[in-house]
Protein backbone atom coordinates (compact mmCIF):
# COMPACT_ATOMS: atom_id res chain seq x y z
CA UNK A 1 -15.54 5.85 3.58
CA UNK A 2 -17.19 4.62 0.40
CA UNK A 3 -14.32 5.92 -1.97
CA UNK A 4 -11.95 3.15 -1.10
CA UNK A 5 -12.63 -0.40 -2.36
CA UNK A 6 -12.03 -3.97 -1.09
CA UNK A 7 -9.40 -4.95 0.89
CA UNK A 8 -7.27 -8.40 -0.07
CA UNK A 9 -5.23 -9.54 2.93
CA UNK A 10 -1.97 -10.94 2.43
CA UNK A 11 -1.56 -14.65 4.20
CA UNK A 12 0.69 -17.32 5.18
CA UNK A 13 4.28 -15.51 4.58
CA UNK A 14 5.95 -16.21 7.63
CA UNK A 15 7.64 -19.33 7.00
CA UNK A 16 11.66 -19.94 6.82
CA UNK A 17 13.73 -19.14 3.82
CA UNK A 18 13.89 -21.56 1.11
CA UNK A 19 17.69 -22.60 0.54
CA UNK A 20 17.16 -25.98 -1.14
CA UNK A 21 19.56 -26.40 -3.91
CA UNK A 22 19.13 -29.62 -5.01
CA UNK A 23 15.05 -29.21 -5.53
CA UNK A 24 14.67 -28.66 -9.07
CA UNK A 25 13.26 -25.01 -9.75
CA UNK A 26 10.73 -25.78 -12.48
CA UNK A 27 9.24 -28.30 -9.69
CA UNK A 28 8.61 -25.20 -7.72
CA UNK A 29 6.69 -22.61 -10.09
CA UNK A 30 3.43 -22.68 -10.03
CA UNK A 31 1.76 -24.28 -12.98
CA UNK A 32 -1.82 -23.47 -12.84
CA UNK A 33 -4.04 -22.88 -10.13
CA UNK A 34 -7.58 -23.94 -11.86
CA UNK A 35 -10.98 -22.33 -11.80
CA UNK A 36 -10.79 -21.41 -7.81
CA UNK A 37 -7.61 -19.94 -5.66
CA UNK A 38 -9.58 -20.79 -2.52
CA UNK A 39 -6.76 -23.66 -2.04
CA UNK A 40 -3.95 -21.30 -2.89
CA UNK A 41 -1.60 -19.24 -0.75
CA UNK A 42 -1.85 -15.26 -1.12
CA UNK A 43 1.83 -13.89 -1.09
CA UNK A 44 3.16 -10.04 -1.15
CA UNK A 45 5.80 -9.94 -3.42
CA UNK A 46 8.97 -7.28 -2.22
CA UNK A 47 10.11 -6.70 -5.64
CA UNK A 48 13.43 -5.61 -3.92
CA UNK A 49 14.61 -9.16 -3.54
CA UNK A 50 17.17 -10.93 -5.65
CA UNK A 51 17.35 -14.12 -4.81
CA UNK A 52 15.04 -16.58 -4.94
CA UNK A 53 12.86 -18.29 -1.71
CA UNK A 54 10.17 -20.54 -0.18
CA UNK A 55 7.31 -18.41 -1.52
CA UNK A 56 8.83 -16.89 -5.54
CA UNK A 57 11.62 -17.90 -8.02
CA UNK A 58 13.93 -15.28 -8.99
CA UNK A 59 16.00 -15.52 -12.58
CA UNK A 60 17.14 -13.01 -15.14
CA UNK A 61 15.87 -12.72 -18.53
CA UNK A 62 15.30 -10.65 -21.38
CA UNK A 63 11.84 -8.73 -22.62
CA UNK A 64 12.54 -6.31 -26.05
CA UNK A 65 15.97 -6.49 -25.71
CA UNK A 66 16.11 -5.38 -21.68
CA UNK A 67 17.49 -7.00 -19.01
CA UNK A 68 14.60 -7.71 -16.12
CA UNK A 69 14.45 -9.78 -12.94
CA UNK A 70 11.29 -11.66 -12.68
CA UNK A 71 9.56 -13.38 -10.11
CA UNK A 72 7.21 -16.81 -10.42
CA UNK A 73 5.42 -18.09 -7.24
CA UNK A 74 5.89 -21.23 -6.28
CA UNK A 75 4.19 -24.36 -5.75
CA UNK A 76 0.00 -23.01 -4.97
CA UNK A 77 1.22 -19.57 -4.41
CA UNK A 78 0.06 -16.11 -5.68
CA UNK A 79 0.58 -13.12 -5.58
CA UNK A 80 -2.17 -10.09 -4.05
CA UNK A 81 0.48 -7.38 -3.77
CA UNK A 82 3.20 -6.07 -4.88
CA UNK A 83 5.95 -3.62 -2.76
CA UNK A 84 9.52 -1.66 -3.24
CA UNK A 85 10.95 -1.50 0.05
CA UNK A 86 8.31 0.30 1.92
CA UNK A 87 6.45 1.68 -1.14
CA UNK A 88 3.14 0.17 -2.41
CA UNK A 89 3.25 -0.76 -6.17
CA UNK A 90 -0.43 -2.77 -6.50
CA UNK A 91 -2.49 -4.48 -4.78
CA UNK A 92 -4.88 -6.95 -6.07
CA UNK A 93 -8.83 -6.53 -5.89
CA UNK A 94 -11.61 -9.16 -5.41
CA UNK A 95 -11.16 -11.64 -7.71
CA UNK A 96 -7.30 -10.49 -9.22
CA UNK A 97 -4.11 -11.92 -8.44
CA UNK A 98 -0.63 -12.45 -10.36
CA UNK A 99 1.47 -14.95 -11.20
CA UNK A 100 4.64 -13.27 -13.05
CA UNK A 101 6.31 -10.11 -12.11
CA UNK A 102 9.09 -8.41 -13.61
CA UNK A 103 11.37 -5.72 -12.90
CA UNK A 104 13.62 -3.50 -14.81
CA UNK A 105 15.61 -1.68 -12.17
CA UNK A 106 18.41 0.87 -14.11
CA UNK A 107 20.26 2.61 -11.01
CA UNK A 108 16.62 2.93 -9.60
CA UNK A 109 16.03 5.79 -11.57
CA UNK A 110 14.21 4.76 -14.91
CA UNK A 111 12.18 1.22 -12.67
CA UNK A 112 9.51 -0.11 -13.86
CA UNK A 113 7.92 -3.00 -13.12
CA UNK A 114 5.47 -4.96 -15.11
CA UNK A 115 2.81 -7.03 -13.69
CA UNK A 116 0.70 -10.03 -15.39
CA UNK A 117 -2.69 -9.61 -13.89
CA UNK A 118 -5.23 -12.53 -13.41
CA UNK A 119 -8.95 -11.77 -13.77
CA UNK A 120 -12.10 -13.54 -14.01
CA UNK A 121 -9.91 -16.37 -16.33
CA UNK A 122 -8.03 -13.39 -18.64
CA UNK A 123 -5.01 -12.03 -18.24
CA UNK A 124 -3.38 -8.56 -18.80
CA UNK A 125 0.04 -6.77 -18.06
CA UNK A 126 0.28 -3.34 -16.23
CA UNK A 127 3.37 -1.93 -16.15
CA UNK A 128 4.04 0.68 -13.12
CA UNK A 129 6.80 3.46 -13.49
CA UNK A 130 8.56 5.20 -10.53
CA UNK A 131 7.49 9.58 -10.00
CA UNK A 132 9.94 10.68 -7.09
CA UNK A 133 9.94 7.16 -5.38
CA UNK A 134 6.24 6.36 -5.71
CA UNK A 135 4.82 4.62 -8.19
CA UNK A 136 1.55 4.63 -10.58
CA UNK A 137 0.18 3.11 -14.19
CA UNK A 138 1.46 3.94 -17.66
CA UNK A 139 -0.96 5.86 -19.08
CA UNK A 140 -2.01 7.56 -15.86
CA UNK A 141 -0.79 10.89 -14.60
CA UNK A 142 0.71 12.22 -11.18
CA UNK A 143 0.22 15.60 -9.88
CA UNK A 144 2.58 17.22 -8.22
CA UNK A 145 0.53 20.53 -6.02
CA UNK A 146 3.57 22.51 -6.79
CA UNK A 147 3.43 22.09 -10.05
CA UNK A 148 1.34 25.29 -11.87
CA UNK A 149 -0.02 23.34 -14.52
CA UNK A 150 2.08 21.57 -17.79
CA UNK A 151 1.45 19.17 -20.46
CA UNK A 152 -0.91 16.76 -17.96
CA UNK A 153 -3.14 19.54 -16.49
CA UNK A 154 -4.72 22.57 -16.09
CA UNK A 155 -3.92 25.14 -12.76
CA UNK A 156 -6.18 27.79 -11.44
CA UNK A 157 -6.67 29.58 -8.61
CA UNK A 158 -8.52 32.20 -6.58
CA UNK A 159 -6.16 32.40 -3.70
CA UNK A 160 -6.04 36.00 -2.27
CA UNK A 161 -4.45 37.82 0.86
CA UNK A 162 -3.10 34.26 1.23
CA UNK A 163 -6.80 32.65 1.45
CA UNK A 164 -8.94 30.58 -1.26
CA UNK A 165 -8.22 27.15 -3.31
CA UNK A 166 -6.00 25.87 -6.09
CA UNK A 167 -7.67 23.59 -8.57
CA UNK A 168 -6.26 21.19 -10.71
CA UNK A 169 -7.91 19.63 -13.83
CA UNK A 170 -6.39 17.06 -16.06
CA UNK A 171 -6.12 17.87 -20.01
CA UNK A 172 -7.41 15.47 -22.52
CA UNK A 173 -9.36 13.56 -20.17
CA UNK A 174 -6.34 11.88 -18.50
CA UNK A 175 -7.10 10.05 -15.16
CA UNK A 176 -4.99 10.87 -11.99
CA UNK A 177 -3.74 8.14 -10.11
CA UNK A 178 -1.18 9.88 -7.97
CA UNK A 179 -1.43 13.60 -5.82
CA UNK A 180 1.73 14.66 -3.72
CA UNK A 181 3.62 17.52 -3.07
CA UNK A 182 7.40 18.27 -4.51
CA UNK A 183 9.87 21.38 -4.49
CA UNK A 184 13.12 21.90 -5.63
CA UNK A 185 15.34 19.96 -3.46
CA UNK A 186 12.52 19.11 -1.06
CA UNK A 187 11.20 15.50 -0.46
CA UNK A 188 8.46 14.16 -1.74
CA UNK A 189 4.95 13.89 0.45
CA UNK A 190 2.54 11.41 -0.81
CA UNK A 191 -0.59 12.50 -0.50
CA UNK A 192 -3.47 9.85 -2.17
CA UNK A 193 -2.73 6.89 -4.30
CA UNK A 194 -4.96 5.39 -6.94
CA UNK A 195 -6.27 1.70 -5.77
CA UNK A 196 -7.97 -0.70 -8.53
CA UNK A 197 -10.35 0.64 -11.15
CA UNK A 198 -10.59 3.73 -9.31
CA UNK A 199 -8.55 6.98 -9.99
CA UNK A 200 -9.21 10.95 -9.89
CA UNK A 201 -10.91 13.51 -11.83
CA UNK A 202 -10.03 16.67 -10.13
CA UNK A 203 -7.78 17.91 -7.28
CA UNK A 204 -8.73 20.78 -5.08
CA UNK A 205 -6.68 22.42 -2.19
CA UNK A 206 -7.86 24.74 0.27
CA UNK A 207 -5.22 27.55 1.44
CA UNK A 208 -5.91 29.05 4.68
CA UNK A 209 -3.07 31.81 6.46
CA UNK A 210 -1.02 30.52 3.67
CA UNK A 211 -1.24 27.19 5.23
CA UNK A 212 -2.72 23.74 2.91
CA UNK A 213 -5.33 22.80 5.30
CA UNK A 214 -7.68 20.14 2.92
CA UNK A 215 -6.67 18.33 0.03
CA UNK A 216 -10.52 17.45 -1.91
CA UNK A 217 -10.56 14.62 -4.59
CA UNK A 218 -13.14 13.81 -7.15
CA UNK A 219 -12.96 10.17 -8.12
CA UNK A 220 -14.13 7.28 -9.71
CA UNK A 221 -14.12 3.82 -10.88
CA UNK A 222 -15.74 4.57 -14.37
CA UNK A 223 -19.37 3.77 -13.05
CA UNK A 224 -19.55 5.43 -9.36
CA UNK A 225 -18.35 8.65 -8.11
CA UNK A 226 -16.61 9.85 -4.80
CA UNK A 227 -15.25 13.27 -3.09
CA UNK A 228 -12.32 12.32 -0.55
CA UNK A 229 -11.33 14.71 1.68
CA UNK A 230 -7.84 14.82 3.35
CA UNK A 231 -6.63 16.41 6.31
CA UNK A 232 -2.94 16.82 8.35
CA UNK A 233 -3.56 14.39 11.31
CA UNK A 234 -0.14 16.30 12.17
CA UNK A 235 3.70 15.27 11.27
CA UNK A 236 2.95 16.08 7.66
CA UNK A 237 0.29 12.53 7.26
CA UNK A 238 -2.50 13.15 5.12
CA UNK A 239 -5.29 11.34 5.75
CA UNK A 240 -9.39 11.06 5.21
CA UNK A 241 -11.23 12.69 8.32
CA UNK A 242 -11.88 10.40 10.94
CA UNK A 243 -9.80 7.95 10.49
CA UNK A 244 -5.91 7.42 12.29
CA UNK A 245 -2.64 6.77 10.71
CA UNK A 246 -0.71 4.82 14.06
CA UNK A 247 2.92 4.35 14.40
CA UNK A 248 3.39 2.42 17.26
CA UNK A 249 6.49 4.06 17.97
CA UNK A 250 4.32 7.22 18.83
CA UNK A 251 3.16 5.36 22.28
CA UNK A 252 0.81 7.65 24.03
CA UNK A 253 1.51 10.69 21.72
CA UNK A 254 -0.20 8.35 18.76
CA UNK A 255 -3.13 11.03 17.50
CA UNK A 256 -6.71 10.09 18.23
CA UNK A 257 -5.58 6.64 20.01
CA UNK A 258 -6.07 5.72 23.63
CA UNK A 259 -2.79 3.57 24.24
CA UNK A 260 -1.93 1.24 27.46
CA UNK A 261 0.95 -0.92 28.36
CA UNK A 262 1.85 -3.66 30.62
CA UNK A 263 5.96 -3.89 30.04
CA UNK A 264 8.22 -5.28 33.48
CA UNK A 265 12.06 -6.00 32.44
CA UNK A 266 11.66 -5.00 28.96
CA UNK A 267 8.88 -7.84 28.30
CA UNK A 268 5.27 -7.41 27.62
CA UNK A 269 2.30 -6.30 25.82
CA UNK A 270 0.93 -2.47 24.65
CA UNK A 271 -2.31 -2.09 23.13
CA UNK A 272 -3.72 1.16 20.94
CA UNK A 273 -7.31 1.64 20.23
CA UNK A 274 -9.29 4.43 18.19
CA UNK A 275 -10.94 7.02 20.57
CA UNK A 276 -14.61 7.45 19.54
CA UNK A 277 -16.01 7.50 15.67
CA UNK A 278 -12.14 7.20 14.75
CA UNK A 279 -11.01 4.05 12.34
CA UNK A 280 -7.14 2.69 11.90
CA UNK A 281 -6.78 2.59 8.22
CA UNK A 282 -2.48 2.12 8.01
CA UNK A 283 -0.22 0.70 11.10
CA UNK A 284 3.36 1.08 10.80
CA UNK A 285 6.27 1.03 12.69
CA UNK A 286 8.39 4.25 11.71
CA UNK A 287 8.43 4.20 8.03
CA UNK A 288 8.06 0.31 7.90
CA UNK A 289 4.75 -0.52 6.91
CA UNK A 290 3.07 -3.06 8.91
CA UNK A 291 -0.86 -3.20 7.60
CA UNK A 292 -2.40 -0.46 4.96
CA UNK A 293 -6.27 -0.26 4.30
CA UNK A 294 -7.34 -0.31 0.75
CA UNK A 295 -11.16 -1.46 0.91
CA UNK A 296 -14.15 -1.46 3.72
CA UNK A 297 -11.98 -3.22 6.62
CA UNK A 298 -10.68 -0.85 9.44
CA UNK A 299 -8.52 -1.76 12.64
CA UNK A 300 -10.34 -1.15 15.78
CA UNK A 301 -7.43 -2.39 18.33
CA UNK A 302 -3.64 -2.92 17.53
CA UNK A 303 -2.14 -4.97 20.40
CA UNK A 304 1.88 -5.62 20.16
CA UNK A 305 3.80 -7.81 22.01
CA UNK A 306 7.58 -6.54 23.40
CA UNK A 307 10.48 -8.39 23.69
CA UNK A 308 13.87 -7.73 25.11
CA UNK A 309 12.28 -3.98 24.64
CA UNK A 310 11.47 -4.46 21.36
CA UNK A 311 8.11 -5.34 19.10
CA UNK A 312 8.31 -8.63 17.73
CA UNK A 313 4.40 -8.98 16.96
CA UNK A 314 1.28 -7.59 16.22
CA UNK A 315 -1.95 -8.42 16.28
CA UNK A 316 -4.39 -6.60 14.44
CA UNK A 317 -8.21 -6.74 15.69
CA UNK A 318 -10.50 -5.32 12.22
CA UNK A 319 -14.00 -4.74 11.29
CA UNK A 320 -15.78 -5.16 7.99
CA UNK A 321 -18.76 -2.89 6.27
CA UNK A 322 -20.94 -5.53 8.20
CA UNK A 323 -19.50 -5.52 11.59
CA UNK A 324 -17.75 -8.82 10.63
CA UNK A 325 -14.58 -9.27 12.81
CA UNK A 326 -11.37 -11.18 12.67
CA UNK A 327 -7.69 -10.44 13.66
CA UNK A 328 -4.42 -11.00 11.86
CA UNK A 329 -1.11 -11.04 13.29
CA UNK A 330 2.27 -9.62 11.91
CA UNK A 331 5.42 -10.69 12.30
CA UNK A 332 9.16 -9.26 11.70
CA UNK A 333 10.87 -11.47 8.47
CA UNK A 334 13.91 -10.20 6.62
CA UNK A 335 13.34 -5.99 8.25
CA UNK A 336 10.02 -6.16 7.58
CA UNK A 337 6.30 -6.51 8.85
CA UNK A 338 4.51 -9.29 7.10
CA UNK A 339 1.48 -11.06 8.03
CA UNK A 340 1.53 -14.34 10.29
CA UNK A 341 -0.65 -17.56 9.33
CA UNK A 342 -4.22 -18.01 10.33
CA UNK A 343 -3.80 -21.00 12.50
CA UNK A 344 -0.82 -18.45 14.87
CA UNK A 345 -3.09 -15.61 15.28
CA UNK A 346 -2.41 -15.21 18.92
CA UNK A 347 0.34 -13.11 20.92
């Protein structure tokens, strides 16, 4: 599992709305948060909202003669991630974080959204444009496995009698930082994301009875090198062997999970666990994302807790590279999963 890199949680969002007029919104932006964030709060910003709250500022303004919304956390806030409804725009490595987002959003066809990175002291923008509802860096490429090669990269194959691989190489050195799968009038399938400093190098796919059965990836972060392989756990998820993709709404048809339940009247608890060399690396509930891996910490038990015949919480028991282990839990604000403070971490 070496090819994906450190995971940032997201903390202390579950708190109520902020709807006080009469504070004074300069008061509440953040003004500096020193040498060290260890005293500040790590937010994920949904870049969907427009209006402000307890956690950003939201305002209108102008950048090269375009309208954008922008977002400024507020009071010791910042912000480790950044989301569109339920897709992933970026999420901060060891040592990043943000404190000014903006969005142009033209009928959600030409969105991008710019984001003022905080590293080591320096700071730099990254601006992140939407391919077919998913979204990677300017200056990066997306393949699309359909696609028989254009201005990006190169196609070849050796497929024959409906057997063999499809390689794709990008032209002019040009780093890869999304793989997926589009045809005319089809939906897009996400297949792999670029994370941090990493990105992709080559794309292979392996055709067997005219069926894609592996997806291979070379990567890198500049320095180190990594081949990911993905399979179909089934229902059209792509994910690296050995590892799980739960939807709780699966219940005991969740692949490569053992799951249990004690629910009377509607009320009461489920748990899922990994059967045997298996990792959780992404929880969600349908197609709302509750937790997503994106470094060396995997879920080894997922309990939820049912109300009125519906999940209200999770809690989600992880791992580190070290055996380290710790629990989160996740709560429902606003439609959506978001992590719970570490002093509530219990059911």
């Amino acid at each position: 599992m070496n090819y994906v890199l450190k995971l940032l949680f997201l903390t202390s969002l579950y708190r109520c709305i902020y709807n006080n007029a009469s504070e004074d919104i300069n008061s509440l932006i953040t003004t500096g948060v020193g040498d060290s964030t260890s005293e500040c709060t790590e937010i994920s910003l949904e870049a969907s909202c427009k209006s402000s709250n307890d956690f950003y500022v939201v305002e209108k303004k102008k950048f090269g003669g375009n309208d954008f919304r922008t977002y400024t956390p507020t009071h010791s806030n910042i912000i480790t991630a950044v989301n569109y409804k339920k897709h992933s725009v970026w999420k901060a490595q060891e040592g990043e974080h943000s404190k000014f987002v903006r969005i142009r959003d033209k009928g959600g066809k030409e969105r991008i959204i710019v984001i003022k990175i905080i590293s080591d002291g320096s700071d730099k923008e990254k601006t992140f444009k939407k391919v077919h509802g998913f979204y990677h860096e300017s200056g990066t490429i997306a393949v699309n496995i359909k696609d028989k090669g254009n201005d990006d990269f190169t196609f070849t194959s050796n497929v024959a009698n409906k057997n063999g691989e499809n390689t794709y190489t990008p032209k002019d050195n040009k780093k890869i930082a999304l793989v997926f799968s589009k045809s005319f009038l089809s939906t897009a399938q996400l297949f792999w994301k670029a994370t941090g400093n990493w990105y992709c190098t080559k794309v292979k796919t392996t055709i067997e009875s005219d069926n894609l059965v592996k997806i291979t990836l070379d990567t890198t972060d500049g320095s180190n090198t990594s081949e990911v392989v993905l399979i179909d756990q089934g229902d059209g998820i792509w994910i690296p062997d050995k590892t799980v993709y739960l939807d709780i709404e699966k219940k005991g048809n969740a692949k490569n999970c053992k799951y249990s339940a004690e629910i009377t009247n509607k009320n009461g608890s489920y748990t899922y666990e990994p059967i045997k060399d298996f990792d959780i690396i992404k929880v969600s509930e349908g197609d709302k994302v509750v937790w997503e891996s994106t470094g060396d910490l995997f879920c080894t038990k997922v309990t939820g807790k049912v109300e009125s015949d519906k999940t209200t919480r999770l809690r989600l028991d992880f791992k580190d590279s070290d055996g380290k282990k710790l629990n989160r839990v996740f709560c429902i604000y606003e439609g959506n999963w978001i992590e719970g403070t570490p002093d509530n971490n219990n059911l």
